[in-house]
Protein backbone atom coordinates (compact mmCIF):
# COMPACT_ATOMS: atom_id res chain seq x y z
CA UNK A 1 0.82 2.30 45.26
CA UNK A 2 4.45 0.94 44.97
CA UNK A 3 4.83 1.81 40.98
CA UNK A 4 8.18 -0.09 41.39
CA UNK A 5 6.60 -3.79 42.33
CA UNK A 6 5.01 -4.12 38.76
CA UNK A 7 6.11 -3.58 35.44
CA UNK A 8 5.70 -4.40 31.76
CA UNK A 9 8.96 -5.82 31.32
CA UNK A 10 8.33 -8.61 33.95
CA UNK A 11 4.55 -9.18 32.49
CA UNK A 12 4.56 -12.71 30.86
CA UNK A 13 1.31 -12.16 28.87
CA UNK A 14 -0.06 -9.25 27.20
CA UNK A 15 -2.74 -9.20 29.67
CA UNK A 16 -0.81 -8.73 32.19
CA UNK A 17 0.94 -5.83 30.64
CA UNK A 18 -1.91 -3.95 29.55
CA UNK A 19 -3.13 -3.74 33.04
CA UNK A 20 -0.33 -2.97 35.00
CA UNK A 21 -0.52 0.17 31.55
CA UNK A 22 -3.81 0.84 33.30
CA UNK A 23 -2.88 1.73 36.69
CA UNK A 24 -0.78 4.11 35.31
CA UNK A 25 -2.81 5.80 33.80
CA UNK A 26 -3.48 7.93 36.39
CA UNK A 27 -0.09 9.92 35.19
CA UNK A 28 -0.77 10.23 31.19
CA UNK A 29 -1.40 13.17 29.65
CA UNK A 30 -4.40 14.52 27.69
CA UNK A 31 -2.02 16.26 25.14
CA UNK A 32 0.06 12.98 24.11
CA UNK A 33 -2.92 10.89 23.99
CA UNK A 34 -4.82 13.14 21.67
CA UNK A 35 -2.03 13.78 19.09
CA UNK A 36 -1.93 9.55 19.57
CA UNK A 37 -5.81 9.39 18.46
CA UNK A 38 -4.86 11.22 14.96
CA UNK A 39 -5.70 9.65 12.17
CA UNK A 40 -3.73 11.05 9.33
CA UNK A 41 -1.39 10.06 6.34
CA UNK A 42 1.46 9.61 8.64
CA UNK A 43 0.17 8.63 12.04
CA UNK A 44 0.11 5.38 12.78
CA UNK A 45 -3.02 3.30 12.94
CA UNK A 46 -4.92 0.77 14.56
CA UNK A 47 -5.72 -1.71 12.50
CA UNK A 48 -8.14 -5.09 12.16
CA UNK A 49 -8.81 -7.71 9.89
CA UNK A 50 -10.69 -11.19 9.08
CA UNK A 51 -9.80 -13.00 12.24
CA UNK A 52 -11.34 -16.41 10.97
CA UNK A 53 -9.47 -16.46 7.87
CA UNK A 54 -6.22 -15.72 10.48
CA UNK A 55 -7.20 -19.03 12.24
CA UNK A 56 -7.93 -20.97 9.34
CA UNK A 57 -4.41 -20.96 8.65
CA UNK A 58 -2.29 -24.21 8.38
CA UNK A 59 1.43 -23.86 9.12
CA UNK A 60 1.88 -27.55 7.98
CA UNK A 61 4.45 -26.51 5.14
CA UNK A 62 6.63 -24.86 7.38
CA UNK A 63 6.40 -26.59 10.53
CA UNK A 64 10.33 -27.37 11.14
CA UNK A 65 10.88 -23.23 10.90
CA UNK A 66 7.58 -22.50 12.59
CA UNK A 67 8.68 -24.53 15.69
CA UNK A 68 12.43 -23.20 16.12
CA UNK A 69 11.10 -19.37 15.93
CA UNK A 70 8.26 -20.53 18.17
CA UNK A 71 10.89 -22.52 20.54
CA UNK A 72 13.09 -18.83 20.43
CA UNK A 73 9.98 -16.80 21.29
CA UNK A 74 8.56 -19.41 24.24
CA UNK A 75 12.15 -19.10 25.38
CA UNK A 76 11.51 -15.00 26.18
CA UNK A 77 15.16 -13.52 25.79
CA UNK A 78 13.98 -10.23 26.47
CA UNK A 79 12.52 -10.47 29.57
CA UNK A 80 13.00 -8.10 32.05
CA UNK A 81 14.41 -5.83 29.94
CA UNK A 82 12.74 -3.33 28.71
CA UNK A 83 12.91 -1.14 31.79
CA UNK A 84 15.04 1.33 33.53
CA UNK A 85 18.10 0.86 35.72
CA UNK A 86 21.24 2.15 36.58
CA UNK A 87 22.20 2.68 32.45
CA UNK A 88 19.33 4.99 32.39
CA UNK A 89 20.80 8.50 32.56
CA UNK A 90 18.64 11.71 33.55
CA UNK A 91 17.13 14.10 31.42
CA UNK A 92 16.99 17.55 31.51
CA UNK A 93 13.17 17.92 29.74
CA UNK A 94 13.26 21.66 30.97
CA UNK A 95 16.57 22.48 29.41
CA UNK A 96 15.89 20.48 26.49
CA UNK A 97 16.13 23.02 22.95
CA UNK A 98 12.46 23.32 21.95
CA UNK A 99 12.38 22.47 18.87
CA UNK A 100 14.13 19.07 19.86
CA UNK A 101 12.08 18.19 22.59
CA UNK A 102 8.98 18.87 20.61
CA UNK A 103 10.98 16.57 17.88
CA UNK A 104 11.22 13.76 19.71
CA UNK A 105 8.52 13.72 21.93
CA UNK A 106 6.74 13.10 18.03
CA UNK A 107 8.93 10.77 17.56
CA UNK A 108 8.00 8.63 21.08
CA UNK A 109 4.65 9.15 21.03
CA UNK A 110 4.57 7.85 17.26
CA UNK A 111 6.85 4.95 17.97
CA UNK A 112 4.51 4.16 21.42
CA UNK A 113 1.12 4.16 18.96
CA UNK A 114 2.71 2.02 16.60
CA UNK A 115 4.32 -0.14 19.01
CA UNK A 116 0.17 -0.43 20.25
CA UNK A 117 -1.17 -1.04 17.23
CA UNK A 118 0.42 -3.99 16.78
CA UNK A 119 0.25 -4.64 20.22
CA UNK A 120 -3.93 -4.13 20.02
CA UNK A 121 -3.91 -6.32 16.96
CA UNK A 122 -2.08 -9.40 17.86
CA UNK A 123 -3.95 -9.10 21.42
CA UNK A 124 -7.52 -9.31 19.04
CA UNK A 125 -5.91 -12.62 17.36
CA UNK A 126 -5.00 -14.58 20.50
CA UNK A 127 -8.55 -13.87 21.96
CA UNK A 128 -10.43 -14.65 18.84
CA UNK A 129 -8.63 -17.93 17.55
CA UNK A 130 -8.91 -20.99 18.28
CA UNK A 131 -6.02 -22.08 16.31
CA UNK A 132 -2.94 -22.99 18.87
CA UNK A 133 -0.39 -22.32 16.82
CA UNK A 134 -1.70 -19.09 15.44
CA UNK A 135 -2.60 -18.29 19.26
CA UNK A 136 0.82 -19.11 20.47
CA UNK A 137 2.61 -16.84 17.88
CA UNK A 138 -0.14 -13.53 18.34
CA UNK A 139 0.40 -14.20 22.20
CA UNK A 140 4.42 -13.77 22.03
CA UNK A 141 3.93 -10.81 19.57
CA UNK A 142 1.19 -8.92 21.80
CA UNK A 143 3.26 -9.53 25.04
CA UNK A 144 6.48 -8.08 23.36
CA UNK A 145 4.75 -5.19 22.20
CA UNK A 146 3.30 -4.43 25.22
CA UNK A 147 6.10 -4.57 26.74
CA UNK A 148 7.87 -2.23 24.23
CA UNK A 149 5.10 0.46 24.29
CA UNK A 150 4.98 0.38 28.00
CA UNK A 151 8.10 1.10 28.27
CA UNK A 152 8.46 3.78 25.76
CA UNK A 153 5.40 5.77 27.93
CA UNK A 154 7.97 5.13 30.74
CA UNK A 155 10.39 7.79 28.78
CA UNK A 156 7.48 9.52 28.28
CA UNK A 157 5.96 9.60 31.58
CA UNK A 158 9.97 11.62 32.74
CA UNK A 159 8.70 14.60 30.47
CA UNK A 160 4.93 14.35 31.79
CA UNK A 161 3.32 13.54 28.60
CA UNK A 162 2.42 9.80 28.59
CA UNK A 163 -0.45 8.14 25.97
CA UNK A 164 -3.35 6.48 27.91
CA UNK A 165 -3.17 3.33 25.97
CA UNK A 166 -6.70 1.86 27.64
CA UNK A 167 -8.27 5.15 26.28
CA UNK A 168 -6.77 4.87 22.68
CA UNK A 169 -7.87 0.69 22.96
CA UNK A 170 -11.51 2.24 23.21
CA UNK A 171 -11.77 5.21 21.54
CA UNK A 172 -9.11 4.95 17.97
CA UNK A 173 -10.76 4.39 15.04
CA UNK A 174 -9.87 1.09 13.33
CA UNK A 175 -8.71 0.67 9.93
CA UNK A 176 -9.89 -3.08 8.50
CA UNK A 177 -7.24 -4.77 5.90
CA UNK A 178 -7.37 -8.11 4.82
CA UNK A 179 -4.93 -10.47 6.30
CA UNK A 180 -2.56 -10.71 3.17
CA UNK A 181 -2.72 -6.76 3.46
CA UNK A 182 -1.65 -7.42 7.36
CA UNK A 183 1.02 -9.52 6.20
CA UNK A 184 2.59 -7.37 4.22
CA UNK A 185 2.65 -3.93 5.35
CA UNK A 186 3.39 -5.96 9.36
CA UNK A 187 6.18 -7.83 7.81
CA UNK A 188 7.62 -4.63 6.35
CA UNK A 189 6.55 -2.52 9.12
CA UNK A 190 8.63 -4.93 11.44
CA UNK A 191 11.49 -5.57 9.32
CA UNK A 192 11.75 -1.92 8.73
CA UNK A 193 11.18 -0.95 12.64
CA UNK A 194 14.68 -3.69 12.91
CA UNK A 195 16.51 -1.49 10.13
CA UNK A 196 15.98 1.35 11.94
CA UNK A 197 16.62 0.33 15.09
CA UNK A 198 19.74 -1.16 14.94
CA UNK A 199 20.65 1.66 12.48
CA UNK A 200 20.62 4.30 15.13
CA UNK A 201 21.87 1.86 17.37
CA UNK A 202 25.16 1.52 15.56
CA UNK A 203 25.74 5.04 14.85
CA UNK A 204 25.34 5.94 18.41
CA UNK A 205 27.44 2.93 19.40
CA UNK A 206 29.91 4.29 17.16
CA UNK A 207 29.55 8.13 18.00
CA UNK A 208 28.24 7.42 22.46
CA UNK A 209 28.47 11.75 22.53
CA UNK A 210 25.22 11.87 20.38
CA UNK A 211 23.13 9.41 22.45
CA UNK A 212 20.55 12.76 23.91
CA UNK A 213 18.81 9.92 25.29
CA UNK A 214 19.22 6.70 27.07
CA UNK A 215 16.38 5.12 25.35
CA UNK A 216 19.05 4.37 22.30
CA UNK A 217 20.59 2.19 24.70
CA UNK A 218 17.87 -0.17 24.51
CA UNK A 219 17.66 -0.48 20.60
CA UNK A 220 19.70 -3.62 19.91
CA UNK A 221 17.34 -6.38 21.94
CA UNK A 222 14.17 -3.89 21.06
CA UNK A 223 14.95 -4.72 16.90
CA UNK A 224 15.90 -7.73 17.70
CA UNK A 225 12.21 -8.75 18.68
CA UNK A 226 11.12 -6.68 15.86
CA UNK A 227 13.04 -9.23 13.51
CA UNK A 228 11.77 -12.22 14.98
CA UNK A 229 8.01 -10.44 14.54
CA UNK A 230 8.61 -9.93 11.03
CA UNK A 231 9.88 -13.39 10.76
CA UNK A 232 7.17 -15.32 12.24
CA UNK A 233 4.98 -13.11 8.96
CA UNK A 234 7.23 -14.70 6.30
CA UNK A 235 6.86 -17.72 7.97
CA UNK A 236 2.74 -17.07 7.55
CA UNK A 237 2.90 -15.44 3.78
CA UNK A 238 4.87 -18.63 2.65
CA UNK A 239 1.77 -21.07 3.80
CA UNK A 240 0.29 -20.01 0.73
CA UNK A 241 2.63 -19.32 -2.42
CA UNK A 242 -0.31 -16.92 -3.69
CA UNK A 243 0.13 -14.41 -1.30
CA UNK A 244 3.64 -13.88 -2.86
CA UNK A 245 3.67 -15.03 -6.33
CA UNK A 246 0.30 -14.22 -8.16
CA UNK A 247 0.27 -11.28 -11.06
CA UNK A 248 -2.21 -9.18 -9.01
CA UNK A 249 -0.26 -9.53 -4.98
CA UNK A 250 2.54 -9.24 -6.55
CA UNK A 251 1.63 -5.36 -7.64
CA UNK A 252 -0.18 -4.76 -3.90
CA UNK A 253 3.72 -6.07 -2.75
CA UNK A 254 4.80 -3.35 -4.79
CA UNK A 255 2.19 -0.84 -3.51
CA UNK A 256 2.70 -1.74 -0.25
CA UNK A 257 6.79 -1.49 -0.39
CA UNK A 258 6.27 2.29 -2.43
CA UNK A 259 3.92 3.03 0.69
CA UNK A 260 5.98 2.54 3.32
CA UNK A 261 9.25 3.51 2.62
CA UNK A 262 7.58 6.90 1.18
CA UNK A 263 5.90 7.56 4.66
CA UNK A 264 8.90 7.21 6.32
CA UNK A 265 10.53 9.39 4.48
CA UNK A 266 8.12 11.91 4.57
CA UNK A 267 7.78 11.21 8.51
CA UNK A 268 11.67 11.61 9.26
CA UNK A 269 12.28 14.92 7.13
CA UNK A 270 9.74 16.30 9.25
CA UNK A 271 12.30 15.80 12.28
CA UNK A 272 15.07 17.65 11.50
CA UNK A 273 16.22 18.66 14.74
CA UNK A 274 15.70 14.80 15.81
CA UNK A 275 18.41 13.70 13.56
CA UNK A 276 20.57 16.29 13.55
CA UNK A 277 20.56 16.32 17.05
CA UNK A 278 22.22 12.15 16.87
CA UNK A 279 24.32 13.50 14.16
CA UNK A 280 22.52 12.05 11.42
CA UNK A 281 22.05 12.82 7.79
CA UNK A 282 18.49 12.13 7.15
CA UNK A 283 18.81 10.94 3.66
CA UNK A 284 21.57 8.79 4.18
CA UNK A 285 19.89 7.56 6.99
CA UNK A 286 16.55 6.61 5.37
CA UNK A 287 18.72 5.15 2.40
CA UNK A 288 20.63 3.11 4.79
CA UNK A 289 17.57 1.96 6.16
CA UNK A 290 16.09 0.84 2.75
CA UNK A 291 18.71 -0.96 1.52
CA UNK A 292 18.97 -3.15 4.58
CA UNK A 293 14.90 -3.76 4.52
CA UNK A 294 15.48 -4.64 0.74
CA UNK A 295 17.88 -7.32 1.02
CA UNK A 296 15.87 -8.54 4.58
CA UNK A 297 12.73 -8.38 2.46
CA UNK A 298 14.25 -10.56 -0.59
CA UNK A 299 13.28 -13.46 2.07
CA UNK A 300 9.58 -12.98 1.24
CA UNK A 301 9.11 -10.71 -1.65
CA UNK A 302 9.64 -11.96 -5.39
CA UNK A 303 10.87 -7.92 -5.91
CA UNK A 304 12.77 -5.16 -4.12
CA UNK A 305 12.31 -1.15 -5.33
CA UNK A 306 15.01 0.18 -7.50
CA UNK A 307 16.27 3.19 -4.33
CA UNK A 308 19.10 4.25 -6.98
CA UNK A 309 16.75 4.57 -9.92
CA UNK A 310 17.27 8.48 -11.07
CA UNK A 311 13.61 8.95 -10.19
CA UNK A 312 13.70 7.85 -6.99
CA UNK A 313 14.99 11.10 -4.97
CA UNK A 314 13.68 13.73 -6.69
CA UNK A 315 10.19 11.74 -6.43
CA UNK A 316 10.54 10.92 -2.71
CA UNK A 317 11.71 14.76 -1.96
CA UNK A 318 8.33 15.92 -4.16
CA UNK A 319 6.12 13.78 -2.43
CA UNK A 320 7.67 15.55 0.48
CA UNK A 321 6.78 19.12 -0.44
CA UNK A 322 3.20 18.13 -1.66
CA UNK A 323 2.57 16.54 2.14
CA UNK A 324 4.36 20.26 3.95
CA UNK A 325 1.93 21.70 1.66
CA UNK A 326 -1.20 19.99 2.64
CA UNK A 327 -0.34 20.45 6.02
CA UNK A 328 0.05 24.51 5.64
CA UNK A 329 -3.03 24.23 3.49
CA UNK A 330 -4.89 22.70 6.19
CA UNK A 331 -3.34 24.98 9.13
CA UNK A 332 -5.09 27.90 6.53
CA UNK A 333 -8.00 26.53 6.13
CA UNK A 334 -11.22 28.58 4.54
CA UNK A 335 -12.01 27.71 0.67
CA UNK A 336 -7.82 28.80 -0.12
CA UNK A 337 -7.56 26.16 2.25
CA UNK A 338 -9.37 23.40 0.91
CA UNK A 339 -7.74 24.47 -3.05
CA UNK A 340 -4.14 24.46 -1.54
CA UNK A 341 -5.40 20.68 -0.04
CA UNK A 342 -6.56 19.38 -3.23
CA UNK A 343 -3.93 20.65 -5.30
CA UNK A 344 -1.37 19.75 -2.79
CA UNK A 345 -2.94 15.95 -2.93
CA UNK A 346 -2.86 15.48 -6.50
CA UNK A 347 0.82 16.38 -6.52
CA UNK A 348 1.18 13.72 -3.68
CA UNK A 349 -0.26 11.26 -5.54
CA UNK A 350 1.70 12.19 -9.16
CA UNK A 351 4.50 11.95 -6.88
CA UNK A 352 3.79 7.99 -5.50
CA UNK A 353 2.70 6.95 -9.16
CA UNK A 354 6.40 8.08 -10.39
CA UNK A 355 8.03 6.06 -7.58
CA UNK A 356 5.46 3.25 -7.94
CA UNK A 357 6.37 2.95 -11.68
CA UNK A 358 10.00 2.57 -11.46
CA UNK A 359 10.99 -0.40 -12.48
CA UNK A 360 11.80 -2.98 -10.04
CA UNK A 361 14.39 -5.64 -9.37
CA UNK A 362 13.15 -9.37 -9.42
CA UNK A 363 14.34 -11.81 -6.58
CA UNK A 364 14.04 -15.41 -6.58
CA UNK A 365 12.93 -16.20 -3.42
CA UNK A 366 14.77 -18.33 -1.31
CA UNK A 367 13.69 -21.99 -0.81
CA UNK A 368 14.89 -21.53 3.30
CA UNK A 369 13.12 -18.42 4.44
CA UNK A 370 14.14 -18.34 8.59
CA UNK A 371 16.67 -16.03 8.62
CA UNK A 372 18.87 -14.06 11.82
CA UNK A 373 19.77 -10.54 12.47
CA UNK A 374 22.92 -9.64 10.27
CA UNK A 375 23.44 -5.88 11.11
């Protein structure tokens, strides 16, 4: 078969990408795909939700910024681009320092799964609605997502140790949320996947000797569709003021926020080697990253987390420890085991109710809420 004649960044639908995923499947490996199909506090998930209640949804109150981002996203910038050419450099796998490779092999096959996810998820909306203009938007976000995951298992594919996406379609368990819980941890988890992005993307552009892979080359366009994602789910969560502005969504804003930006951090420290290897401090780095989400996230949210409280640290670093600790705990297993998990899982959870109880910063929401990348 002539591998070169088809490939995920040409696919115009997500259909199209998903099976030109499938004939490659032939090359994955068993090992990625089963540390893909883990289902734990920091993997990512699969996720799916009331699909009616999705296409119920009128976009009537923000139709003139609903059409631009939907004009933008028909347009396709980022065709085409998402796969390798003569800016891809080769890699050394073999010669790679263990611990590294082992790093960020994690780190792709985590980033593929949660590129998927969504990918799985927007895929489920299109076919279920009958909506158009909730079926327009969930087609753009599936195809770009496809495209994104496919080629990350490209990278993958060089070191022999692809994810069968059709088998992790099938076979993940699913994790339902209601849609104003899809709105906000999506929104977040794309506006966050931008900070990151184009983070790394202008270190490395600053520093071109720590780019260990060309992948980084890729980053600016790649957050630049995650921004436009986690616009189109401010455009969604200001159809209905409650979503934002009641007593009780405004504390599962909160949750959600305290969630997220605690799993990354527990998720990054785990890569040491990863970041040290692009010359990165990791808690600058996942400070940096906050404090652009924050002020991005001021668009939707009536609050952003204090991340220079005096409890926020120390809280972030425990919750840390506690999660290394239920991990050894778990590696032990036996009744020590099982103590060391429970005792390691209250201190977890001590740890998120101190962060989740700082006080945080109120934000008057702006009355325009389309915004552009800045960074």
């Amino acid at each position: 078969m002539n591998m070169t004649a088809r490939h995920t960044a040409d696919a115009t639908t997500v259909e199209e990408g998903l099976a030109i995923q499938e004939e490659r499947a032939k090359f994955d490996s068993q090992a990625a795909t089963d540390l893909a199909m883990q289902n734990t506090l920091l993997t990512p998930r699969f996720y799916t939700t009331d699909f009616d209640a999705l296409d119920a949804i009128d976009v009537s109150p923000v139709r003139e910024d609903w059409d631009h981002l939907m004009e933008r996203m028909r347009s396709d910038p980022n065709r085409g681009h998402f796969k390798k050419n003569e800016d891809w450099d080769q890699i050394d796998w073999e010669g790679m320092e263990p611990e590294l490779k082992a790093e960020f092999l994690d780190f792709l096959i985590s980033s593929c799964t949660a590129e998927f996810s969504g990918c799985v998820l927007y895929k489920e909306m299109k076919r279920r609605g009958t909506n158009a203009d909730i079926k327009e938007l969930f087609s753009y976000m599936s195809r770009d997502e496809a495209r994104h995951a496919g080629f990350i298992n490209d990278a993958l594919r060089e070191a022999g140790v692809a994810v069968n996406l059709g088998f992790l379609t099938r076979e993940k368990k699913y994790t339902y949320f209601r849609p104003k819980f899809i709105f906000y941890a999506t929104y977040l988890s794309e506006k966050i996947g931008y900070a990151r992005y184009i983070t790394i993307y202008r270190h490395l552009e600053a520093n071109p000797d720590k780019r260990f892979h060309p992948i980084f080359k890729w980053f600016k366009e790649w957050c630049n569709d995650e921004f436009s994602h986690g616009e189109a789910f401010a455009l969604l969560m200001r159809t209905d003021p409650k979503i934002t502005g009641s007593f009780v969504n405004k504390l599962w804003i909160r949750f959600f926020l305290t969630a997220v930006y605690s799993t990354m951090w527990v998720r990054d420290h785990a890569r040491p080697k990863f970041h040290e290897a692009l010359g990165v401090d990791i808690d600058w780095y996942d400070q940096e990253v906050y404090r652009k989400t924050s002020t991005i996230a001021c668009q939707a949210f009536p609050m952003e987390l204090d991340i220079d409280h005096p409890r926020w640290l120390p809280n972030l670093k425990r919750m840390e420890r506690a999660v290394n600790a239920m991990d050894a705990a778990k590696a032990r297993g036996g009744v020590a085991g099982l103590a060391g998990r429970v005792g390691a899982g209250a201190r977890a959870a001590l740890a998120f109710v101190a962060l989740y109880t700082i006080p945080v910063k109120p934000n008057r929401v702006p009355e325009n809420v389309r915004m552009e990348p800045a960074y």
